[in-house]
Every structure is written in C-alpha cells, then in structure tokens.
Protein backbone atom coordinates (compact mmCIF):
# COMPACT_ATOMS: atom_id res chain seq x y z
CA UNK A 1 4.43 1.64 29.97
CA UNK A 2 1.12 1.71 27.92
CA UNK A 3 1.36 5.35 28.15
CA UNK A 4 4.70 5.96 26.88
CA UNK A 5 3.49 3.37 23.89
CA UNK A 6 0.37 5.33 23.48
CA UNK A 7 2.70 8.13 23.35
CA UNK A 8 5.24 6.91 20.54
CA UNK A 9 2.06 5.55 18.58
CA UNK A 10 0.56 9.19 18.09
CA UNK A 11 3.95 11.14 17.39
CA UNK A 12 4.26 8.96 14.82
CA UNK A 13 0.53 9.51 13.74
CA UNK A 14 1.29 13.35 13.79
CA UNK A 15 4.81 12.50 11.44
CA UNK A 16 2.88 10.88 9.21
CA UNK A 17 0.07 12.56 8.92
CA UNK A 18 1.29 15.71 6.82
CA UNK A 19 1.78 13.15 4.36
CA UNK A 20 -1.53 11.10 4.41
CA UNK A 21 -2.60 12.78 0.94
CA UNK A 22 0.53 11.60 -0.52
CA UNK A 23 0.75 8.12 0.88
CA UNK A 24 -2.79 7.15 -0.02
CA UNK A 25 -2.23 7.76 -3.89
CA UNK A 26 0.71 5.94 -3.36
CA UNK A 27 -0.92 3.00 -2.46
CA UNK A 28 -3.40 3.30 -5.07
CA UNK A 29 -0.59 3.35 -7.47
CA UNK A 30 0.82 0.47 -6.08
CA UNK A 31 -2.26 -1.46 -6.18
CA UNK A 32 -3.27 -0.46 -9.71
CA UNK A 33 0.29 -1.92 -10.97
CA UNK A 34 -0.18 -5.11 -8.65
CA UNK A 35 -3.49 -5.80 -10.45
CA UNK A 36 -2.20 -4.97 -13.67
CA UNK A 37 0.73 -7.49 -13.26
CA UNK A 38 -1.57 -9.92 -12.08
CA UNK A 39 -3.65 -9.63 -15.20
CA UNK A 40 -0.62 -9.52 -17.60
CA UNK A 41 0.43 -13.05 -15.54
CA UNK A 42 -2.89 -14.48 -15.53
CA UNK A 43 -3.51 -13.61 -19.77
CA UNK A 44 0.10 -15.22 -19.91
CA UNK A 45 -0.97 -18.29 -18.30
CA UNK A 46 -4.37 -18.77 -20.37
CA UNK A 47 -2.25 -18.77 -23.12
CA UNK A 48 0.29 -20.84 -22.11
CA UNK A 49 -2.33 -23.41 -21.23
CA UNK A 50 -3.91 -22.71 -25.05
C-alpha cells in the first residue's frame, strides 16, 4: 500500500516537475499581489482611522 502511494506521489513529482520554473514565478506573482493588497488595505485602514 505505501508503495503504490510512494508510487502515485513521484509520478506526480515527474508531471509537475517540467513545470517547476513556471510554477515558482507563479507563486511569486501571487505573493507580490497578496502583499500589495495587503498594503493598499492596511493604508486604507490608517486612514480610515485618521
């Protein structure tokens, strides 16, 4: 059973893997806009509380 698991887990290593490049700048994209929203909600509440 752990075999077949360990099995499944690295064919899906190897699918994504061609991709790594790709899905790493991804999620640097993603977490530049999160922290930019964050800001732009964080400046809104400063001046909300002003």
């Amino acid at each position: 059973m752990l075999a077949v698991r360990k099995g499944a887990m690295h064919k899906k290593i190897d699918l994504i893997f061609p991709y790594y490049p790709e899905i790493i700048s991804f999620l640097m994209v993603m977490i530049t806009t999160l922290t930019a929203l964050l800001r732009l909600i964080s400046i809104e509440q400063e001046h909300a509380a002003l």
